[in-house]
Protein backbone atom coordinates (compact mmCIF):
# COMPACT_ATOMS: atom_id res chain seq x y z
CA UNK A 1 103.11 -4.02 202.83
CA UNK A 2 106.48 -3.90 201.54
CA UNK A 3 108.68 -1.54 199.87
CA UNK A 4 107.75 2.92 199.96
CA UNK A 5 104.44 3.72 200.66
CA UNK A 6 102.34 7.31 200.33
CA UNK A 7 101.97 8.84 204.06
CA UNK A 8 99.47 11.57 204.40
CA UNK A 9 98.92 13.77 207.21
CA UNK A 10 95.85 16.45 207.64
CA UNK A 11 96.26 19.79 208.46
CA UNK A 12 94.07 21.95 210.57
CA UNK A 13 93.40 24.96 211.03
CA UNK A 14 89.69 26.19 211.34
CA UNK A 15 87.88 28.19 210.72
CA UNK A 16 89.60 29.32 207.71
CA UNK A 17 92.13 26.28 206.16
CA UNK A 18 94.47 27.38 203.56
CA UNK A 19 90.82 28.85 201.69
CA UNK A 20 90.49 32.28 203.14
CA UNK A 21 86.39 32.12 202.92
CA UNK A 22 85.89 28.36 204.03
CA UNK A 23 84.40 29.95 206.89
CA UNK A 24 81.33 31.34 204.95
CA UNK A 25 81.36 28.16 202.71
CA UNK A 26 77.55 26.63 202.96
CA UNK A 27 79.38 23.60 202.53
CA UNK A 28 81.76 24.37 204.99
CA UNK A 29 81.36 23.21 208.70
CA UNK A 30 80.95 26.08 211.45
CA UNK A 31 81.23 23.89 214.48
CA UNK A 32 84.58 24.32 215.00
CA UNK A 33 84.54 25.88 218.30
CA UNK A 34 83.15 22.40 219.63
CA UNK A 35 84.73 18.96 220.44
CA UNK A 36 82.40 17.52 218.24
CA UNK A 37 83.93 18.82 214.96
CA UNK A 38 87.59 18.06 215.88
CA UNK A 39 86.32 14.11 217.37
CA UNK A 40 84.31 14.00 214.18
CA UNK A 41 87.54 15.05 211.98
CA UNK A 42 89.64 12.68 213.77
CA UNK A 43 87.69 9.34 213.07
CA UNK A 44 87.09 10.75 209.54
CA UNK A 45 91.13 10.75 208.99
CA UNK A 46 91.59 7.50 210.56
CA UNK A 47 89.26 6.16 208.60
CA UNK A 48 91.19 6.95 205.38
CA UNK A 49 94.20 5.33 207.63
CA UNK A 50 96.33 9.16 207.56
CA UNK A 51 99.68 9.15 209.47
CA UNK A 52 98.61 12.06 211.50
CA UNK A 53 96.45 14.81 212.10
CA UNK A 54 98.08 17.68 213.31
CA UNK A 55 96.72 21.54 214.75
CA UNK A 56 98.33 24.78 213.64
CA UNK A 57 98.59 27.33 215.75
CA UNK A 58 99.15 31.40 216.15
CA UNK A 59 100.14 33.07 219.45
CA UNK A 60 98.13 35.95 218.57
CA UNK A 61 95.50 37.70 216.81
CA UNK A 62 96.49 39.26 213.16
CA UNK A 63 97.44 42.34 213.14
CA UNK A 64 97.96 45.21 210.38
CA UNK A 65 101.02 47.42 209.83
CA UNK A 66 99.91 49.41 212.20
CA UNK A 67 99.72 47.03 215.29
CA UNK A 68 95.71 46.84 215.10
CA UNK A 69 93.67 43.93 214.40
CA UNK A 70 89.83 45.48 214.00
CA UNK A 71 89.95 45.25 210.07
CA UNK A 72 91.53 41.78 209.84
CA UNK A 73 89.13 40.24 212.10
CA UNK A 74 86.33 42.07 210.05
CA UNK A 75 87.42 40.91 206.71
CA UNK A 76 87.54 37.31 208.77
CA UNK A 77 91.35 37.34 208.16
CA UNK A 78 93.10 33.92 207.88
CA UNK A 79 94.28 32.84 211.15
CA UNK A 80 92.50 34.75 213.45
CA UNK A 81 90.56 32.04 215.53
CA UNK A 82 93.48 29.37 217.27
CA UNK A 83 92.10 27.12 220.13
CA UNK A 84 95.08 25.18 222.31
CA UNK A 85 96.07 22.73 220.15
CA UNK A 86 97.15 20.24 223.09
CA UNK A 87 93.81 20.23 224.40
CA UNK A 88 92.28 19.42 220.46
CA UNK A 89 94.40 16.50 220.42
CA UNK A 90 94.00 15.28 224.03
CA UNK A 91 89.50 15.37 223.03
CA UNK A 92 90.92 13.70 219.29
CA UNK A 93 93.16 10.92 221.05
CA UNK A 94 90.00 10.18 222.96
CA UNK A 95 87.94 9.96 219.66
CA UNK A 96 89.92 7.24 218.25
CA UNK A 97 92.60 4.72 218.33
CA UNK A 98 95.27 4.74 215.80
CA UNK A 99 95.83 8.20 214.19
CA UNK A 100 98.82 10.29 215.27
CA UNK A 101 97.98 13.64 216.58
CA UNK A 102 100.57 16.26 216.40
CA UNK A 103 100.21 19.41 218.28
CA UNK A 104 102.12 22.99 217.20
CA UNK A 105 104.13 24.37 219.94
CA UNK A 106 106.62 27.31 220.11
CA UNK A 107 109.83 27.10 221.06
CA UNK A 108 109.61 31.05 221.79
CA UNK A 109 108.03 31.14 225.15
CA UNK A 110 107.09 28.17 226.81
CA UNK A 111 109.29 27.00 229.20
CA UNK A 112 111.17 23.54 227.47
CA UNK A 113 110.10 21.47 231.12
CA UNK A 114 106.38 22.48 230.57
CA UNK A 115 106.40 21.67 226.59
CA UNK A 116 108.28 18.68 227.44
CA UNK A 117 105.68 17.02 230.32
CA UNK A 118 102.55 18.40 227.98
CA UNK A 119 103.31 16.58 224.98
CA UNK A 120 104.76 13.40 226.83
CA UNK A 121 100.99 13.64 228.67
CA UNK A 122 99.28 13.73 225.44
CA UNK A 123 101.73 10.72 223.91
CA UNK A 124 101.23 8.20 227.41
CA UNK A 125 97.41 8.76 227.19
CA UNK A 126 97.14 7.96 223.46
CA UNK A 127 99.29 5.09 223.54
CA UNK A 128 102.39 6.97 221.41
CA UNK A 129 100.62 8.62 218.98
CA UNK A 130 102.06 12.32 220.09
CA UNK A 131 103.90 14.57 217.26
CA UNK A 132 105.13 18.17 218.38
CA UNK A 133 104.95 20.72 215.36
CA UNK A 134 108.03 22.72 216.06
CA UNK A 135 107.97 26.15 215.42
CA UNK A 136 109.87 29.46 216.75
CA UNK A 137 106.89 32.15 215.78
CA UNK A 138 107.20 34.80 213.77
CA UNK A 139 105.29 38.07 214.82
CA UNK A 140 105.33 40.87 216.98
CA UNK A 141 102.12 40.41 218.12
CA UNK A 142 103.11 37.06 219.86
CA UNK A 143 105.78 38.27 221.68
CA UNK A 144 103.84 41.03 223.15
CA UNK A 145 101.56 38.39 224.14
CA UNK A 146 104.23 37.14 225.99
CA UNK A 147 105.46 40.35 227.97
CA UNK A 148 108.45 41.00 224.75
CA UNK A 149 109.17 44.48 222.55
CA UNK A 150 109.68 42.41 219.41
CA UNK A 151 109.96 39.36 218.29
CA UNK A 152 113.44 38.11 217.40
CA UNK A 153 115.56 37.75 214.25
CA UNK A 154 115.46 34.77 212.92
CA UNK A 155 118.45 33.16 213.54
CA UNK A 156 118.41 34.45 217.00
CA UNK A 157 114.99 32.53 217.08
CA UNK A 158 116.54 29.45 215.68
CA UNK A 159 119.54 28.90 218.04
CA UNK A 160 117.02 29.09 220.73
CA UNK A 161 114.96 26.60 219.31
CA UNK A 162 118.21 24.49 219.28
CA UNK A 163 118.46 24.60 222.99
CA UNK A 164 115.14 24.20 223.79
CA UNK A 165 114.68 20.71 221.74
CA UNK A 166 117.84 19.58 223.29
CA UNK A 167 116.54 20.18 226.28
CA UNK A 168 112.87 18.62 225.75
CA UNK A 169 114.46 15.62 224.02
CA UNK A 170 116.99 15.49 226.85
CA UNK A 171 113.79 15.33 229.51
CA UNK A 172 112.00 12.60 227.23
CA UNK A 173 115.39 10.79 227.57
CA UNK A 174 115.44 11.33 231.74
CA UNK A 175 113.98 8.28 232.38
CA UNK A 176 115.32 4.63 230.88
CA UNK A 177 112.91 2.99 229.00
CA UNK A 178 112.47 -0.13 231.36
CA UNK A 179 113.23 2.29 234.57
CA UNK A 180 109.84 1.74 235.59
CA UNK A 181 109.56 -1.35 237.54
CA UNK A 182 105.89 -1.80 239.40
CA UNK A 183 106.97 -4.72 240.91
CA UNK A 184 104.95 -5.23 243.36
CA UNK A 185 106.26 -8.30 244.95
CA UNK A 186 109.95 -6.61 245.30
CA UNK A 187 108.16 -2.74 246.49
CA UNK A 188 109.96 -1.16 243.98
CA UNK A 189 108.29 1.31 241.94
CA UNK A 190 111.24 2.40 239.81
CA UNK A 191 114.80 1.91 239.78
CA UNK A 192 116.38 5.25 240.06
CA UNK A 193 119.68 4.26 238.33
CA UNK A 194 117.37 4.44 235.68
CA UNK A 195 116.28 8.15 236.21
CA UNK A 196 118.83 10.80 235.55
CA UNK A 197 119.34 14.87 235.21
CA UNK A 198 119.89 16.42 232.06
CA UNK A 199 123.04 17.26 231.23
CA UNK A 200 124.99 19.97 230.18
CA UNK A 201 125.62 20.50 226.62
CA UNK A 202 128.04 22.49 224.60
CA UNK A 203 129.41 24.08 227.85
CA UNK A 204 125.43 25.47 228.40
CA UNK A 205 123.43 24.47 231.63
CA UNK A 206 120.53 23.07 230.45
CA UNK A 207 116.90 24.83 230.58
CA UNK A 208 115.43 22.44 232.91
CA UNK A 209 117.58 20.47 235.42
CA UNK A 210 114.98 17.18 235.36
CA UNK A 211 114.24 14.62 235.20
CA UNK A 212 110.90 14.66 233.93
CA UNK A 213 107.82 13.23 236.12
CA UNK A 214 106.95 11.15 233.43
CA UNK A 215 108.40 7.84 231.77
CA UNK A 216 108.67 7.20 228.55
CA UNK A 217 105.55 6.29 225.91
CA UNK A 218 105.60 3.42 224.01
CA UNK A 219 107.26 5.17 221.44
CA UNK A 220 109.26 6.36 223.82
CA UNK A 221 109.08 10.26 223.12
CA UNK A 222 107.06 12.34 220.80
CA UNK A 223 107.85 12.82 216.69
CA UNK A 224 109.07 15.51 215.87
CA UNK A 225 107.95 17.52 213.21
CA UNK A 226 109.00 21.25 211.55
CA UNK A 227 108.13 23.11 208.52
CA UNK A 228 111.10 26.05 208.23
CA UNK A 229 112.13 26.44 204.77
CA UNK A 230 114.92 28.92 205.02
CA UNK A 231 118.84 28.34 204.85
CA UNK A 232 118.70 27.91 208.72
CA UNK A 233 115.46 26.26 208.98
CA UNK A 234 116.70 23.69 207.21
CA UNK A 235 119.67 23.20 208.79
CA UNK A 236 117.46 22.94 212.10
CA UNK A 237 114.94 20.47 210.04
CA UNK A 238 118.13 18.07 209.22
CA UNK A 239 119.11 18.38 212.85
CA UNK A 240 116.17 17.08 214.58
CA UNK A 241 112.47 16.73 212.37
CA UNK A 242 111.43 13.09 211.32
CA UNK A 243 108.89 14.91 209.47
CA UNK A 244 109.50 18.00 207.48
CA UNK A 245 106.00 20.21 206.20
CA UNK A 246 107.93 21.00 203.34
CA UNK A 247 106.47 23.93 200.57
CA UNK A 248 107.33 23.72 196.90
CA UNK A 249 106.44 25.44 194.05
CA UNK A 250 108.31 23.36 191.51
CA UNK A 251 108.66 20.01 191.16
CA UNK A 252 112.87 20.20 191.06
CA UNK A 253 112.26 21.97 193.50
CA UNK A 254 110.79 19.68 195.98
CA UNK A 255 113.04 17.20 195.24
CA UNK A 256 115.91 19.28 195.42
CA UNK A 257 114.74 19.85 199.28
CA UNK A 258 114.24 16.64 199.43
CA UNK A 259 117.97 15.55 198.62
CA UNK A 260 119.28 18.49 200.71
CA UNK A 261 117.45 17.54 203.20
CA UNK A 262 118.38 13.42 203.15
CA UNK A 263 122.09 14.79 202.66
CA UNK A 264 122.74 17.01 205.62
CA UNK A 265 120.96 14.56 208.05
CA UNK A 266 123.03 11.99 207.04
CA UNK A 267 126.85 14.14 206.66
CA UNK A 268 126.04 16.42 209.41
CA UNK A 269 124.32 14.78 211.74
CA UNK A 270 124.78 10.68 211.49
CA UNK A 271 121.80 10.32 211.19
CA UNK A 272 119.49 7.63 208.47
CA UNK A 273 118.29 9.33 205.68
CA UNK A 274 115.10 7.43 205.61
CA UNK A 275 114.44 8.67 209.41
CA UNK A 276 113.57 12.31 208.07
CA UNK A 277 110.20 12.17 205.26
CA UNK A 278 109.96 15.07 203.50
CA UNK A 279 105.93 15.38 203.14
CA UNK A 280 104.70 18.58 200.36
CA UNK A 281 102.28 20.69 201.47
CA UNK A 282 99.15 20.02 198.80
CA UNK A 283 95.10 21.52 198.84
CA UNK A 284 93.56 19.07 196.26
CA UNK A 285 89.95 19.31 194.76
CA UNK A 286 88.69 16.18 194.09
CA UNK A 287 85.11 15.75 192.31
CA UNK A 288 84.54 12.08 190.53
CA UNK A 289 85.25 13.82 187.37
CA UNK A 290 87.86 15.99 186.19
CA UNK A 291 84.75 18.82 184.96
CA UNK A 292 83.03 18.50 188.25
CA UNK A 293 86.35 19.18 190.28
CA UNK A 294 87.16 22.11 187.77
CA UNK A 295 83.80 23.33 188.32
CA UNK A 296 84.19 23.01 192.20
CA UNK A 297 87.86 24.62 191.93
CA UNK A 298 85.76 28.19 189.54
CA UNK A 299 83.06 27.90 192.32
CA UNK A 300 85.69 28.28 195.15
CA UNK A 301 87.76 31.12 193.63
CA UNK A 302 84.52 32.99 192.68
CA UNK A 303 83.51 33.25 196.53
CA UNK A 304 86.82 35.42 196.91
CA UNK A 305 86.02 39.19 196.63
CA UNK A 306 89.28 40.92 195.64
CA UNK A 307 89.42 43.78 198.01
CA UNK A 308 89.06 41.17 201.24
CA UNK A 309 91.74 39.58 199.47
CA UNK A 310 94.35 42.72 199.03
CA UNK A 311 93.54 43.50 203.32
CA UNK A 312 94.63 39.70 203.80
CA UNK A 313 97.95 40.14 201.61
CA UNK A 314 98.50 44.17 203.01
CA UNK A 315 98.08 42.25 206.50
CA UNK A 316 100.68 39.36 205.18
CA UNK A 317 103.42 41.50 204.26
CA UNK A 318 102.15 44.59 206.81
CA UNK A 319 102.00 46.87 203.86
CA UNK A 320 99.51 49.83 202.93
CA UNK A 321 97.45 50.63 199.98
CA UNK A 322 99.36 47.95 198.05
CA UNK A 323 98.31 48.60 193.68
CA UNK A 324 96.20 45.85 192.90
CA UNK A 325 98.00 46.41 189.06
CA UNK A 326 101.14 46.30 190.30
CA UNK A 327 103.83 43.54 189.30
CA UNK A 328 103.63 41.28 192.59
CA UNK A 329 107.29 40.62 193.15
CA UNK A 330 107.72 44.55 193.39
CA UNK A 331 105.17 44.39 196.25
CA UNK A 332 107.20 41.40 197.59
CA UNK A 333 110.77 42.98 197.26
CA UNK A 334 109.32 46.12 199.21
CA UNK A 335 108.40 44.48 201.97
CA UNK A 336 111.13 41.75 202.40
CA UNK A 337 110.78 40.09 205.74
CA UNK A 338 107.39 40.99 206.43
CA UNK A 339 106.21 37.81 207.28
CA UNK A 340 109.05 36.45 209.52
CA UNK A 341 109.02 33.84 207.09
CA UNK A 342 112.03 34.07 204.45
CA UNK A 343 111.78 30.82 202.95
CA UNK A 344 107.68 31.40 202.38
CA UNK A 345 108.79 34.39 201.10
CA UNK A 346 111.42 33.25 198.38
CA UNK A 347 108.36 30.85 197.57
CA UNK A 348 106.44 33.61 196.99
CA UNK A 349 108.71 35.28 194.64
CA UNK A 350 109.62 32.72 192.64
CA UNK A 351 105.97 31.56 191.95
CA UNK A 352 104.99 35.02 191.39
CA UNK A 353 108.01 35.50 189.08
CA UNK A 354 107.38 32.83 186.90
CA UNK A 355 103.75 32.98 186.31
CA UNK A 356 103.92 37.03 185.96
CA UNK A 357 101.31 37.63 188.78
CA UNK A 358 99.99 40.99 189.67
CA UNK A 359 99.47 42.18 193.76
CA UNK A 360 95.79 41.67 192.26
CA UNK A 361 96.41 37.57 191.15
CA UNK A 362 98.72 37.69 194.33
CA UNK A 363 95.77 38.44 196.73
CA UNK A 364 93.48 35.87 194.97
CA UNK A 365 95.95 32.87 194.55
CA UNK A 366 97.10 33.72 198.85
CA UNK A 367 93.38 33.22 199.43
CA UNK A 368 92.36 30.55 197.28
CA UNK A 369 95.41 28.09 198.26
CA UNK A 370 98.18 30.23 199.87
CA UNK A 371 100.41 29.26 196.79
CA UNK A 372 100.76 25.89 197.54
CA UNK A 373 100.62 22.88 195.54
CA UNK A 374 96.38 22.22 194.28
CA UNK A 375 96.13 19.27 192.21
CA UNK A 376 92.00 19.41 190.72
CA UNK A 377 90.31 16.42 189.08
CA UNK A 378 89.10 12.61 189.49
CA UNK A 379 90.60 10.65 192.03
CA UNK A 380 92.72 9.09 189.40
CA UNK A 381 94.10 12.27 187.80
CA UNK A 382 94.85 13.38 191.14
CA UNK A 383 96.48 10.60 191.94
CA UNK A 384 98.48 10.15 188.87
CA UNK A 385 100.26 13.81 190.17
CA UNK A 386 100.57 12.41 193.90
CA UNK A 387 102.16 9.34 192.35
CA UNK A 388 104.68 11.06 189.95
CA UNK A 389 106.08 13.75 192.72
CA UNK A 390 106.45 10.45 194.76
CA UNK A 391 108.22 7.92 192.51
CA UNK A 392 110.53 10.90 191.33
CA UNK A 393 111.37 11.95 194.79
CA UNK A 394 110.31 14.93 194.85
CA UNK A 395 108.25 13.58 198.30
CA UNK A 396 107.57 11.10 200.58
CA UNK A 397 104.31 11.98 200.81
CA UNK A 398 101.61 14.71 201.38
CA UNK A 399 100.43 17.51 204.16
CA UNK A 400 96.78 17.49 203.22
CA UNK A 401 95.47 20.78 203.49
CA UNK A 402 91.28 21.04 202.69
CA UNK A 403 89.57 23.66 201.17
CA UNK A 404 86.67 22.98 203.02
CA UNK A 405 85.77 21.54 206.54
CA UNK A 406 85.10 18.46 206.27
CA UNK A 407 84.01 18.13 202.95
CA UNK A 408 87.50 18.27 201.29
CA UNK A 409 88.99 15.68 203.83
CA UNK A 410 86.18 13.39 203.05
CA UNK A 411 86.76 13.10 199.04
CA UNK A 412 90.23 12.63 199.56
CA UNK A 413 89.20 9.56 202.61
CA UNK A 414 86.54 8.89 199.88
CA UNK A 415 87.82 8.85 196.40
CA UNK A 416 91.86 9.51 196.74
CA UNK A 417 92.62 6.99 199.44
CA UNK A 418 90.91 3.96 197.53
CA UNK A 419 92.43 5.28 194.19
CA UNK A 420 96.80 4.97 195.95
CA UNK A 421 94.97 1.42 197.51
CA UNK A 422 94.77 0.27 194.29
CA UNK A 423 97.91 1.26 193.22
CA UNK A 424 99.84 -0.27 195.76
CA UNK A 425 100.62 2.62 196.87
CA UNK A 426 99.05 3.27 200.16
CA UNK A 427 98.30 1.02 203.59
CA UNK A 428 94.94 -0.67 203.54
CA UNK A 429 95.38 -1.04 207.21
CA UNK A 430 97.40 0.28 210.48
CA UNK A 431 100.37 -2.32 210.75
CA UNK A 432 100.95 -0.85 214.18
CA UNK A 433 99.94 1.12 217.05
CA UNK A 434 102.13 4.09 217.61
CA UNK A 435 102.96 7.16 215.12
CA UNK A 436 106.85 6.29 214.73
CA UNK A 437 105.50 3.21 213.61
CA UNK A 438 102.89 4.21 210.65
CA UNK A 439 105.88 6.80 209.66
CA UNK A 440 108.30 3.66 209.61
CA UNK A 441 105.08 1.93 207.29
C-alpha cells in the first residue's frame, strides 16, 4: 500500500463499553471474566487487520460524592469491573500473531522500573506488539488504594508523569540494541559496553538507577500511547505519545487538535509530525442498512432507564440530587473538576451547549455513547463519515469503541473493514510484524 491509510484500534473495557447497559444486553457477551472472551476478541480484531487492541483500566471501584460505592455498583455503574490489563494482553498475545496489544498503566503509583520490565515482558513475548496507555489517574478512590489522602492536581500529576516516562523510556534505552551477543563460540553473552545506567536528567536523579534486565524487542521498546485532552495533557501528548486517543465533538475541532498537536511535536520537541497519529474516539452502529442501524441505535437508547442514568452522571461529576430539567451546562459549571478530567469536561460543555441538553438528555447521551463521536448506518454511510474526518484531517484514524461485546466489533470487522478495502483506504493485509510497524502502514 502506498500513500495514508485508515488505522483503527479497539477499545475495551467490559463489562460495560462506552454503553452503560451492554452488560444486560441479550446480545451482549457476559464472559468477560474469562480468557476465552478476551482470546476470542483478539483474533476477531486481527481478523479485520486493527492496529491494536488496547485495555482500559480504573484503580478503583466508583465511588459517589460521598466516598461510597454500594449504589454505583447496584445501578451496574460504568467502570466498576477492571481486570489487570497486562495479564489480558499477555492471554491475547498468546491468541494471535499480529495485532498490537496496548495495556493502560498509571504513571501515579507504580514504580517506573516495575512498569518499565512489565510492558518490555509483554512486548519480547509477542514479538513487539506492546503499546502502554499512559495515564496519571484521576480519583480519590485510587489513591487511597494506594496508601494516599487525595489524589493530586493535575498538573502536579502531569510533571510526574514526565519523570516517570523519562525514566521508563530511559530503562527501554539501557541496553543497545545489538548488546546482546549469544555467541556461543566467543562465551560472550552480552557486551556490557552495550548496557548502561540511566542518567540523570534536568539536574533530577532518575527513578530507577538500571539498567533494565531485559533487552530490547524487536521494536525495540513499547508505543506509546495517551489520551489527555487538557492544555497540559497535550503538551505531555506532543512530548512523548505516537498515538493520541483523541475526543472531539466537532469536526474543526478534531482537526484543530490535530494541527496543534502535529505543531508542538514538531517546534517543541524535534520531533516528525507524522510520528504522532491523532486517532478520534468513535462508537459506530452499523446494520446493512441505514433503517436497520437506526432501528438498532432506538433499540439501544430505549434499554437506558433515566434514573440509572442521573446515579451514573451524579457519580461522574460527584454531585447530589442533580434536576433532571435542569440546563446541563449549569450542572456542569457547578461541579467543575469533578471528574479529574478538564479537557472531558470542556467536551462536555461545549456539546451540551450547543445542542441545548438538559441534566435529563445529559444522563442519557453519557450512557448511550459517553458523548463521543456515533456514526449509525450501512457500512457505506458510515464509511463515507470515517472517510471525510480523514481526508480533511480532522484524524488519522479511529479508537473503535463497541456498543456491544462482540457484536459491535464484528459489523465493523464485517461490513466497515471491507467497505475502507474497497476504497483504498485501509490494509488488506499486515505488511509487517511489530505495532510501530502497522502504525508506520
Amino acid at each position: 500500500m502506498t500513500g495514508r491509510r485508515i488505522h483503527l484500534v479497539g477499545m475495551v473495557n467490559p463489562p460495560t463499553s462506552q454503553y452503560a447497559e451492554n452488560w444486560r444486553n441479550p446480545l451482549g457477551r457476559s464472559d468477560w471474566l474469562r480468557g476465552g472472551f478476551y482470546a476470542d476478541l483478539g483474533r476477531t480484531l486481527e481478523r479485520g487487520l486493527f492496529d491494536m487492541i488496547f485495555l482500559a483500566d480504573a484503580l478503583a471501584v466508583p465511588e459517589d460524592a460521598d466516598g461510597e460505592y454500594a449504589t454505583t455498583l447496584e445501578t451496574g455503574g460504568k467502570g466498576s469491573i477492571y481486570q489487570d490489563p497486562i495479564a489480558i494482553v499477555s492471554l491475547i498475545a498468546g491468541a494471535t500473531s499480529r495485532i498490537g496489544l496496548g495495556a493502560t498503566v498509571s504513571t501515579g503509583f507504580a514504580p517506573a522500573y516495575t512498569i518499565a520490565r512489565q510492558l518490555l515482558t509483554v512486548d519480547q513475548l509477542s514479538g513487539g506488539r506492546a503499546a502502554w496507555n499512559i495515564v496519571t489517574s484521576t480519583t480519590d478512590a485510587e489513591a487511597r488504594n494506594h496508601g494516599r489522602d487525595a489524589i493530586a492536581p493535575p498538573g502536579e500529576r502531569y510533571e510526574a508523569a514526565d519523570r516517570v516516562v523519562q525514566t521508563v523510556t530511559d530503562l527501554w534505552r539501557s541496553w543497545d540494541p545489538d548488546a546482546l551477543l549469544l555467541d556461543r563460540d566467543a562465551r560472550r553473552f552480552a557486551d556490557p559496553a552495550g548496557v548502561r545506567r540511566v542518567p540523570r536528567r534536568d539536574g533530577l536523579p532518575p527513578l530507577a538507577r538500571g539498567p533494565l534486565t531485559i533487552p530490547p524487542s524487536p521494536q525495540r521498546h513499547p508505543v506509546l500511547m495517551q489520551a489527555g485532552s487538557s492544555p497540559r495533557g497535550r503538551a505531555f501528548a506532543a512530548r512523548w505519545a505516537e498515538v493520541v486517543f483523541a475526543i472531539g465533538d466537532t469536526e474543526d475541532g478534531m482537526r484543530a487538535l490535530r494541527e496543534e498537536l502535529r505543531g508542538r511535536a514538531r517546534l517543541d520537541h524535534g520531533r516528525d509530525p507524522d510520528d504522532l497519529l491523532v486517532l478520534q474516539g468513535v462508537q459506530p452502529v452499523l446494520g446493512w442498512t441505514d433503517g436497520e442501524a437506526t432501528a438498532k441505535l432506538s433499540a439501544l437508547r430505549a434499554q437506558i432507564e433515566l434514573p440509572d442514568a442521573l446515579v451514573k452522571l451524579e457519580r461522574l461529576l460527584h454531585a447530589h440530587d442533580l434536576d433532571p430539567a435542569a440546563p446541563a451546562t449549569e450542572a456542569l459549571a457547578a461541579h467543575r473538576g469533578a471528574t479529574g478530567s478538564v479537557g472531558f469536561e470542556d467536551m462536555l460543555a461545549s456539546l451540551s451547549a450547543r445542542r441545548g441538553f438538559t441534566v435529563a438528555d445529559l444522563a442519557i447521551e453519557q450512557a448511550l455513547n459517553q458523548l463521543h463521536p456515533q456514526p449509525v448506518g450501512a457500512p457505506q454511510t458510515v464509511a463515507d463519515e470515517l472517510e471525510h474526518l480523514f481526508r480533511s484531517g480532522a484524524a488519522d484514524g479511529f479508537i473503535v469503541m463497541p456498543a456491544l461485546y462482540h457484536s459491535s466489533f464484528e459489523d465493523v470487522v464485517n461490513g466497515l473493514v471491507p467497505e475502507l478495502q474497497r476504497r483504498g483506504l485501509y490494509r488488506t493485509r499486515y505488511a509487517g510484524a511489530t505495532l510501530r510497524e502497522h502504525l508506520r502502514d
